[in-house]
PDB file of N, CA and C in Angstrom:
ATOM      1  N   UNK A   1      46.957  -2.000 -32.542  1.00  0.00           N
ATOM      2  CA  UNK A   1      46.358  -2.850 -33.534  1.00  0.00           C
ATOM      3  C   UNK A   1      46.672  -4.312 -33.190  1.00  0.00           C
ATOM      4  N   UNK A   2      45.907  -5.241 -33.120  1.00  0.00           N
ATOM      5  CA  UNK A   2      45.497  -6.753 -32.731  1.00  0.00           C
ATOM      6  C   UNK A   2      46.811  -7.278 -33.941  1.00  0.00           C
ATOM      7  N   UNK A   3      46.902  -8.139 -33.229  1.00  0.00           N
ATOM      8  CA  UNK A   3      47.844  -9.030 -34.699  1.00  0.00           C
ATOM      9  C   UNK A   3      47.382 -10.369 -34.983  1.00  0.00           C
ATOM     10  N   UNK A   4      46.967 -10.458 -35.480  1.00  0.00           N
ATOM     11  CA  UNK A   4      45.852 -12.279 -36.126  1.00  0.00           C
ATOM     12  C   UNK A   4      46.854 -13.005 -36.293  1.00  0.00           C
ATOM     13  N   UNK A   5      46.315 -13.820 -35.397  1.00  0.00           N
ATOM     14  CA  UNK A   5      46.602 -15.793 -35.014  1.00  0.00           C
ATOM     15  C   UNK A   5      45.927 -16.429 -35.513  1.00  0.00           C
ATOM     16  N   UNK A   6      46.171 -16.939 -36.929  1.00  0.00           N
ATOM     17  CA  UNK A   6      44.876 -18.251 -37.471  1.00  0.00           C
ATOM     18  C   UNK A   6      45.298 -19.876 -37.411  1.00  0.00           C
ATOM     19  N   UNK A   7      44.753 -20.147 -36.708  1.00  0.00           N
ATOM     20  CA  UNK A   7      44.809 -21.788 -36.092  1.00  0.00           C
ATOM     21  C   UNK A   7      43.776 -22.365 -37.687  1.00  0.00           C
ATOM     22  N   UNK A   8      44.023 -23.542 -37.975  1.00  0.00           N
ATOM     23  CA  UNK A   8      43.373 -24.597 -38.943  1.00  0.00           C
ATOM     24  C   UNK A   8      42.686 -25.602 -37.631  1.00  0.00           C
ATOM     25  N   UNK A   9      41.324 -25.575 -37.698  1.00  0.00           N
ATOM     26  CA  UNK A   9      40.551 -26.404 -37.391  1.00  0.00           C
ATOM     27  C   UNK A   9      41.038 -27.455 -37.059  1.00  0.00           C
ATOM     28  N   UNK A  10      41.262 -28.469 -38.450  1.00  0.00           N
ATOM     29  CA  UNK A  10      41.643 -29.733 -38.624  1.00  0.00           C
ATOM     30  C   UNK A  10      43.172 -30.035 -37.480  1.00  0.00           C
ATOM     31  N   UNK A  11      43.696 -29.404 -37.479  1.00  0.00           N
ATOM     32  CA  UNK A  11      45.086 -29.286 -36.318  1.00  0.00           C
ATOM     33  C   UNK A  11      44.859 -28.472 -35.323  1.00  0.00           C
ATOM     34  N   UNK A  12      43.919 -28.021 -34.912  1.00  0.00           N
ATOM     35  CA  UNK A  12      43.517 -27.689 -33.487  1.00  0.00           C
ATOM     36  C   UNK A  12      43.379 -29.735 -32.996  1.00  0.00           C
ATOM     37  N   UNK A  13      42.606 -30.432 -33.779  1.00  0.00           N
ATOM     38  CA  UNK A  13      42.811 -31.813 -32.658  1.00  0.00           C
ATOM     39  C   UNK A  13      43.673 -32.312 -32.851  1.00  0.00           C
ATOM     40  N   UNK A  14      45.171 -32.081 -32.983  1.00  0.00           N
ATOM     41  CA  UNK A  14      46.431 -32.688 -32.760  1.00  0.00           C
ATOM     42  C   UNK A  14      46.864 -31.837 -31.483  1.00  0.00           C
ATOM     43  N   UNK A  15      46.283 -30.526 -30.926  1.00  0.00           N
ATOM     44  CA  UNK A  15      46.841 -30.759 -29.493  1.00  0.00           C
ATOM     45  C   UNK A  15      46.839 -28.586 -29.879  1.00  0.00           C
ATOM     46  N   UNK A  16      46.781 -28.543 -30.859  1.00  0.00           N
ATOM     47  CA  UNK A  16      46.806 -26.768 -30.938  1.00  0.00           C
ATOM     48  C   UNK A  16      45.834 -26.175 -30.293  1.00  0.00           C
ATOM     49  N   UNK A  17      44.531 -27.146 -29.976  1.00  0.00           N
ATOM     50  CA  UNK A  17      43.393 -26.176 -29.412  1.00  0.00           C
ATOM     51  C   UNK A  17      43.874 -25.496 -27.901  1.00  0.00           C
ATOM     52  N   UNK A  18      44.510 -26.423 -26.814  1.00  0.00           N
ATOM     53  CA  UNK A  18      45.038 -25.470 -25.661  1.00  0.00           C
ATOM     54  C   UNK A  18      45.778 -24.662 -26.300  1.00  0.00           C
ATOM     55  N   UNK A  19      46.832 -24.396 -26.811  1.00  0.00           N
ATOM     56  CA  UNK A  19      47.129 -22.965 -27.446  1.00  0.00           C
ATOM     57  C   UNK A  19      46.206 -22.128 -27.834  1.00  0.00           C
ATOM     58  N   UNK A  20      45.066 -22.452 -28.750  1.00  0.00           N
ATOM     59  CA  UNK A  20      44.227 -21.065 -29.264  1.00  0.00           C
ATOM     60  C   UNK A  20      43.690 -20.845 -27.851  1.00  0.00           C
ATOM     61  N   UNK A  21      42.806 -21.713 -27.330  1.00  0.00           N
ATOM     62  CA  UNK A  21      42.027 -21.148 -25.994  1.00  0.00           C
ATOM     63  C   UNK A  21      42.871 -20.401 -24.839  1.00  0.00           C
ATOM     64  N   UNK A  22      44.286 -20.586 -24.688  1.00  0.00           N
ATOM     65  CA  UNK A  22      44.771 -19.694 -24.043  1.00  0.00           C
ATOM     66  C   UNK A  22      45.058 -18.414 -24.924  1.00  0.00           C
ATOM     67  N   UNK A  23      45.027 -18.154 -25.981  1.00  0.00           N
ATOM     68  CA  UNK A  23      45.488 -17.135 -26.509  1.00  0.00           C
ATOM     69  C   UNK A  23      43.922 -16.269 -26.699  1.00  0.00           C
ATOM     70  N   UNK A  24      43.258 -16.916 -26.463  1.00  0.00           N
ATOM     71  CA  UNK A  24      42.162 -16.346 -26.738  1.00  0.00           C
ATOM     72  C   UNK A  24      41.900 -15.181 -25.287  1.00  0.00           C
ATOM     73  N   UNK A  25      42.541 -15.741 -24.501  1.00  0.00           N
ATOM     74  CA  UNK A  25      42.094 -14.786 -23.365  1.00  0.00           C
ATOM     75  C   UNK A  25      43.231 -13.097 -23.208  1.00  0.00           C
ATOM     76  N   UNK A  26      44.177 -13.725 -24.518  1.00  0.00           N
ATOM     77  CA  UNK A  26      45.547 -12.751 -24.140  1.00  0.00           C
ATOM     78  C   UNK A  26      44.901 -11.197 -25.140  1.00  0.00           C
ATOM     79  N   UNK A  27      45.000 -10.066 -24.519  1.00  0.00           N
ATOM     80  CA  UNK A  27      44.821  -8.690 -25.695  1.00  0.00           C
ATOM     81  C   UNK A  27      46.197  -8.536 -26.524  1.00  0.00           C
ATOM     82  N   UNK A  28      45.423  -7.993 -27.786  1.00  0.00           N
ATOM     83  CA  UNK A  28      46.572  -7.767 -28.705  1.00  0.00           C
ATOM     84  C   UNK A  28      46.740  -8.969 -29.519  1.00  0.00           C
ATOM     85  N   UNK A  29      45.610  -9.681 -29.382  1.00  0.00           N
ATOM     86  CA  UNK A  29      45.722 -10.632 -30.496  1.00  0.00           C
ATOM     87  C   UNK A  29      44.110 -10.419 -30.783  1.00  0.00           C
ATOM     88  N   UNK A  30      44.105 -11.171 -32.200  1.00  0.00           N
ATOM     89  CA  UNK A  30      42.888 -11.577 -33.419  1.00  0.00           C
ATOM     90  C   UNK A  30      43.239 -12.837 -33.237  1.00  0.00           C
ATOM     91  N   UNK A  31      42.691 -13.884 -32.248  1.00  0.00           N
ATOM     92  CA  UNK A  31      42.891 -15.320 -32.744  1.00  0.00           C
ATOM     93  C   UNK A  31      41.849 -15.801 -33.065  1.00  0.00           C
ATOM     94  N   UNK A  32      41.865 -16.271 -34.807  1.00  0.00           N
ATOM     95  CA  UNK A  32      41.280 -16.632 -35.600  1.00  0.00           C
ATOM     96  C   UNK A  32      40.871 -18.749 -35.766  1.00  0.00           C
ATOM     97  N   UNK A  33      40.268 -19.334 -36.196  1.00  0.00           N
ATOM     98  CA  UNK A  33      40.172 -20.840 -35.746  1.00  0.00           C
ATOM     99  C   UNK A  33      39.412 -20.667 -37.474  1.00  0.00           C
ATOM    100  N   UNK A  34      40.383 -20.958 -38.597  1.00  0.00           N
ATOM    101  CA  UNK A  34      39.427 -21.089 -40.024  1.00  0.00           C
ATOM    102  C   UNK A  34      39.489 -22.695 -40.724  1.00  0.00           C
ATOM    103  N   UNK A  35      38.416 -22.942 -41.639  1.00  0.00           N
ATOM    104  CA  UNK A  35      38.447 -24.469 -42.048  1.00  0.00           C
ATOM    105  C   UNK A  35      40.126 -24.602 -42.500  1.00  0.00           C
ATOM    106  N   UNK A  36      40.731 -23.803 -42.775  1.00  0.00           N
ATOM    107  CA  UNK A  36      41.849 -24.077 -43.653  1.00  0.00           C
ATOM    108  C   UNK A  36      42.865 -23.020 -43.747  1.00  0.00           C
ATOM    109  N   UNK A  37      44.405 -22.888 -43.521  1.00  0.00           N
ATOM    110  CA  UNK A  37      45.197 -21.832 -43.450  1.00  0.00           C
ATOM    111  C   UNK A  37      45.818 -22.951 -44.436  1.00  0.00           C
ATOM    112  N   UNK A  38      45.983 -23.587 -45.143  1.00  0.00           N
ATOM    113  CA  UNK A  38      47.065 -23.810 -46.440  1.00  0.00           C
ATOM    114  C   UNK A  38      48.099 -24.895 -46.555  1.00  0.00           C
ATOM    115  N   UNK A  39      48.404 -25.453 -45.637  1.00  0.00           N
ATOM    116  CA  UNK A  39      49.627 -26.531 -45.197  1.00  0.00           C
ATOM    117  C   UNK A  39      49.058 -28.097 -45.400  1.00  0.00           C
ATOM    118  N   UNK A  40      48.236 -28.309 -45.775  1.00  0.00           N
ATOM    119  CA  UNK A  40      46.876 -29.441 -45.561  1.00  0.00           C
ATOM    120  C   UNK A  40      48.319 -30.797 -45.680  1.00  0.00           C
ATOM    121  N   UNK A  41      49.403 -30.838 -46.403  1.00  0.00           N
ATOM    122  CA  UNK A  41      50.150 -31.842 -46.617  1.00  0.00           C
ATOM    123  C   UNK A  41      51.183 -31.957 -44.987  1.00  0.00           C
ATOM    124  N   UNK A  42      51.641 -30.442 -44.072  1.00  0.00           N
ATOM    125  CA  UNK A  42      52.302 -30.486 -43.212  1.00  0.00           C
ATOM    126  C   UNK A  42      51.107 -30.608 -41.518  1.00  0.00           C
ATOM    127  N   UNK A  43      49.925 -30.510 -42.180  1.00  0.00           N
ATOM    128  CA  UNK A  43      49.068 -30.487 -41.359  1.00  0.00           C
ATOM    129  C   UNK A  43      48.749 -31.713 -39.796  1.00  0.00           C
ATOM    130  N   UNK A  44      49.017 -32.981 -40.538  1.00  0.00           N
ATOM    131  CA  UNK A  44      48.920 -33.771 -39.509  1.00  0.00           C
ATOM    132  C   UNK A  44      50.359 -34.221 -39.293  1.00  0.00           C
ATOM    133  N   UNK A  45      51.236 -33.630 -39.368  1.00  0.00           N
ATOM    134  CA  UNK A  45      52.675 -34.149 -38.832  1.00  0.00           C
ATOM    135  C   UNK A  45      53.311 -32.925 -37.516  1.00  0.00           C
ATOM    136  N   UNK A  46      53.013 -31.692 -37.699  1.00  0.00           N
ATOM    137  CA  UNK A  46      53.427 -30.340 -37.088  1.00  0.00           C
ATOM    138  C   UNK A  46      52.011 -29.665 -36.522  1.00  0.00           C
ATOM    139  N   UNK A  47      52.093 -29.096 -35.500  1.00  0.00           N
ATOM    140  CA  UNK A  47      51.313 -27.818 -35.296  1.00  0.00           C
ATOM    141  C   UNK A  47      51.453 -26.711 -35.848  1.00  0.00           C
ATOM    142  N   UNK A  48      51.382 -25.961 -35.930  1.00  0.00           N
ATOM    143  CA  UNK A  48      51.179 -24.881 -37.330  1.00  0.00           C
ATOM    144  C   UNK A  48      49.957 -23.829 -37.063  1.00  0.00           C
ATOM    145  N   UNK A  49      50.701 -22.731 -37.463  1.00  0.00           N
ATOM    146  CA  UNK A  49      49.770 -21.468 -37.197  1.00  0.00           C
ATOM    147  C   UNK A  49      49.921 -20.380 -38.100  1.00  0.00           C
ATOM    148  N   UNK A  50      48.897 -19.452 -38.667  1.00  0.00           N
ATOM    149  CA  UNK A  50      49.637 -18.157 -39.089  1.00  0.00           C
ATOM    150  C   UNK A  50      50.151 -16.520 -38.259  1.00  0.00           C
ATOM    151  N   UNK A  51      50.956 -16.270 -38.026  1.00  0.00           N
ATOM    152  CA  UNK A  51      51.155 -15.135 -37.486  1.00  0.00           C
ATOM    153  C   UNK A  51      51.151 -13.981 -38.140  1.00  0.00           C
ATOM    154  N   UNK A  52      50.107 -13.087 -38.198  1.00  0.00           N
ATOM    155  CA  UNK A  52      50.337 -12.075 -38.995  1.00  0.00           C
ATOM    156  C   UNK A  52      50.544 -11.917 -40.527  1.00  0.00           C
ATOM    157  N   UNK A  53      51.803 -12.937 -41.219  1.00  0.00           N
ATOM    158  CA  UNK A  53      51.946 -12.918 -42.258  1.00  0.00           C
ATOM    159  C   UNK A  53      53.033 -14.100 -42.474  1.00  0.00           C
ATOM    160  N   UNK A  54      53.230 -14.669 -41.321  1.00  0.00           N
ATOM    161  CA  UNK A  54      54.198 -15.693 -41.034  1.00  0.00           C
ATOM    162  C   UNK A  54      54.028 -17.266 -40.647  1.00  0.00           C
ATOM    163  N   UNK A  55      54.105 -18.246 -41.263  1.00  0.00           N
ATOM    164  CA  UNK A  55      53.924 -19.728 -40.658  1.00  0.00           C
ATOM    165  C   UNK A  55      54.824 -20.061 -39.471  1.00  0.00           C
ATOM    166  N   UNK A  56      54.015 -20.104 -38.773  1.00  0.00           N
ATOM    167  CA  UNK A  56      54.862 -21.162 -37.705  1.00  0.00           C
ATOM    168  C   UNK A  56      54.654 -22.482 -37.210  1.00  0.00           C
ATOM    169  N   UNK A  57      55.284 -23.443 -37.157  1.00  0.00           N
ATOM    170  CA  UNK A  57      55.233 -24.468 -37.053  1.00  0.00           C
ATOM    171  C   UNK A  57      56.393 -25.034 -35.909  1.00  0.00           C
ATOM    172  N   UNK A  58      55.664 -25.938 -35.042  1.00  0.00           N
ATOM    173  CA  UNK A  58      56.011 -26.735 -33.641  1.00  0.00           C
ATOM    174  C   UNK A  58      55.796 -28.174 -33.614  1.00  0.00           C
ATOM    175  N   UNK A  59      56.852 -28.828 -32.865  1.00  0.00           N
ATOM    176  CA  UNK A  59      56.565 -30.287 -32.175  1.00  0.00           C
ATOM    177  C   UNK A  59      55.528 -30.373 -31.072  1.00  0.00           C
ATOM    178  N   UNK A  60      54.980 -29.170 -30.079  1.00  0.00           N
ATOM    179  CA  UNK A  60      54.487 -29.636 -29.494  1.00  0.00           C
ATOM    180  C   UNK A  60      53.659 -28.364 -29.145  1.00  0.00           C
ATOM    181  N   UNK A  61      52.665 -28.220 -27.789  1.00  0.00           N
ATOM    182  CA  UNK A  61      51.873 -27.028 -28.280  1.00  0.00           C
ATOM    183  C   UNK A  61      52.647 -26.240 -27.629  1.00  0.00           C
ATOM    184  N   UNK A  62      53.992 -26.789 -26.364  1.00  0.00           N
ATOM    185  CA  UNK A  62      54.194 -25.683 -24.931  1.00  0.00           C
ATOM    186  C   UNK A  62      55.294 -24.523 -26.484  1.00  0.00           C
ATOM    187  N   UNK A  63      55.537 -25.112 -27.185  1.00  0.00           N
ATOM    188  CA  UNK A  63      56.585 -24.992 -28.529  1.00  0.00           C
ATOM    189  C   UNK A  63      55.913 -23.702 -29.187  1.00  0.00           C
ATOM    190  N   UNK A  64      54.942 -24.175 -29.546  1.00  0.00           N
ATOM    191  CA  UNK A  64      53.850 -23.416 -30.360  1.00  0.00           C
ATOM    192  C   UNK A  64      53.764 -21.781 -29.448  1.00  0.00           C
ATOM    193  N   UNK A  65      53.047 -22.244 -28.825  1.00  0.00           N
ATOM    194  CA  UNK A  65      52.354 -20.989 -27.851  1.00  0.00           C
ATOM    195  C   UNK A  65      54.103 -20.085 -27.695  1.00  0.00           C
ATOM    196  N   UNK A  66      55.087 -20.250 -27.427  1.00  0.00           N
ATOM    197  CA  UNK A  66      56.334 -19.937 -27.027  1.00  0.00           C
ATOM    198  C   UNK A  66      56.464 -18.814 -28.687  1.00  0.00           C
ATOM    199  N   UNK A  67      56.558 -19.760 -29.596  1.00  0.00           N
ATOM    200  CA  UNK A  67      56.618 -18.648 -31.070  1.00  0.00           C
ATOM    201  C   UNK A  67      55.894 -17.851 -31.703  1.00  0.00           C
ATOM    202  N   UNK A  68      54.785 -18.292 -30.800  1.00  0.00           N
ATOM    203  CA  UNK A  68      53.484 -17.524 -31.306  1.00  0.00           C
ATOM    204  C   UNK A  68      53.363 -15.833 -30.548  1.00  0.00           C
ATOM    205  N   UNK A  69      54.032 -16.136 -29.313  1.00  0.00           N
ATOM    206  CA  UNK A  69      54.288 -14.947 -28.545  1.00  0.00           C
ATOM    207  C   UNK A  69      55.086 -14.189 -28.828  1.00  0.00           C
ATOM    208  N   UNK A  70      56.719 -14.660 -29.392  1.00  0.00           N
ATOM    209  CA  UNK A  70      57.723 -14.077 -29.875  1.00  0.00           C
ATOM    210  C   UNK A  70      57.064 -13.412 -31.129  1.00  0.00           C
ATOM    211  N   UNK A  71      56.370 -14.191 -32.120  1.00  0.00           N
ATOM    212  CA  UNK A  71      56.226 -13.481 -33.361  1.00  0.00           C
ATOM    213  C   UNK A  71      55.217 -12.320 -33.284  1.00  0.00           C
ATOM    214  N   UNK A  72      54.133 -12.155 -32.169  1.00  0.00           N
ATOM    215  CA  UNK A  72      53.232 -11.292 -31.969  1.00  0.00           C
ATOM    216  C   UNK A  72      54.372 -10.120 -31.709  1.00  0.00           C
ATOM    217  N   UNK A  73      55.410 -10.451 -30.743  1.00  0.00           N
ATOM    218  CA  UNK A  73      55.982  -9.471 -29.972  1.00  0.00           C
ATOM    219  C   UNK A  73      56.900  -8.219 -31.221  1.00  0.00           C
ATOM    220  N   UNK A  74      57.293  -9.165 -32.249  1.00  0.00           N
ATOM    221  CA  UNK A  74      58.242  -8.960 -32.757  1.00  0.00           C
ATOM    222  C   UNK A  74      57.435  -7.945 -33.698  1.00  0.00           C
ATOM    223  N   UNK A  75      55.852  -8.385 -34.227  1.00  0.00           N
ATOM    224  CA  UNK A  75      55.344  -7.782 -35.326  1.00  0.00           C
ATOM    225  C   UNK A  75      54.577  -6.175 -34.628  1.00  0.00           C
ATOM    226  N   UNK A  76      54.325  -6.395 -33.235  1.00  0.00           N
ATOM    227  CA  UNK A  76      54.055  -5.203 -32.454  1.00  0.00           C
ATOM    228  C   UNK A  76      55.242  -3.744 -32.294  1.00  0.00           C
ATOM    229  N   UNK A  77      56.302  -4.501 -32.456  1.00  0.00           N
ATOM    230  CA  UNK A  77      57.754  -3.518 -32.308  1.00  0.00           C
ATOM    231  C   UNK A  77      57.992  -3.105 -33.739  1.00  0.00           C
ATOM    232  N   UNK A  78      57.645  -3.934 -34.583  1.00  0.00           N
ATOM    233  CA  UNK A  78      58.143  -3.596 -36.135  1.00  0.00           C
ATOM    234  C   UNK A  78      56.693  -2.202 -36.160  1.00  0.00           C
ATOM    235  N   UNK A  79      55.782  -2.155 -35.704  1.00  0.00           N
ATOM    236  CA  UNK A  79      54.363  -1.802 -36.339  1.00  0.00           C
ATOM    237  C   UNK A  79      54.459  -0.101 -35.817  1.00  0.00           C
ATOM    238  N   UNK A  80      55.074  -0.263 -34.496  1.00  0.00           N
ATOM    239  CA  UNK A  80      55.789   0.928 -33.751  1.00  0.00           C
ATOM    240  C   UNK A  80      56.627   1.737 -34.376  1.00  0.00           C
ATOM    241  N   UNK A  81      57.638   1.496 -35.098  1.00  0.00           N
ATOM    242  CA  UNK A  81      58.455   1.670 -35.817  1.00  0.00           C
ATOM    243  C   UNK A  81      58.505   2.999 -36.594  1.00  0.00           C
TER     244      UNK A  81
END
């Protein structure tokens, strides 16, 4: 089962879009790109993503993409379980 990555539009142009487009090529993900995941006040200060059921938030995207992998990894082993 895929585990959904939803990127916010509006912070894909602070630098998140190379993260979604590489993740877009990875299996085992749902990466999602919606007008709005919820943070609209942490939005232009952090990169920010949803994982599954989890916010994550980065200084930078190499940051991003790094937790975004751990948290896929982590929610794939829990799902096994």
């Amino acid at each position: 089962m895929a585990v959904n990555v939803e990127f916010c539009i509006p912070n894909m142009h602070n630098g998140a879009d190379a993260v979604y487009h590489s993740l877009k090529k990875r299996r085992g993900l749902r990466v999602l790109a919606l007008p709005c995941i919820g943070n609209c006040s942490g939005c232009v200060e952090k990169l920010h993503v949803v994982c599954g059921f989890r916010r994550l938030e980065a200084d930078t995207p190499d940051e991003l993409l790094v937790k975004i992998i751990q948290c896929a990894s982590q929610m794939r082993s829990y799902r096994t379980r």
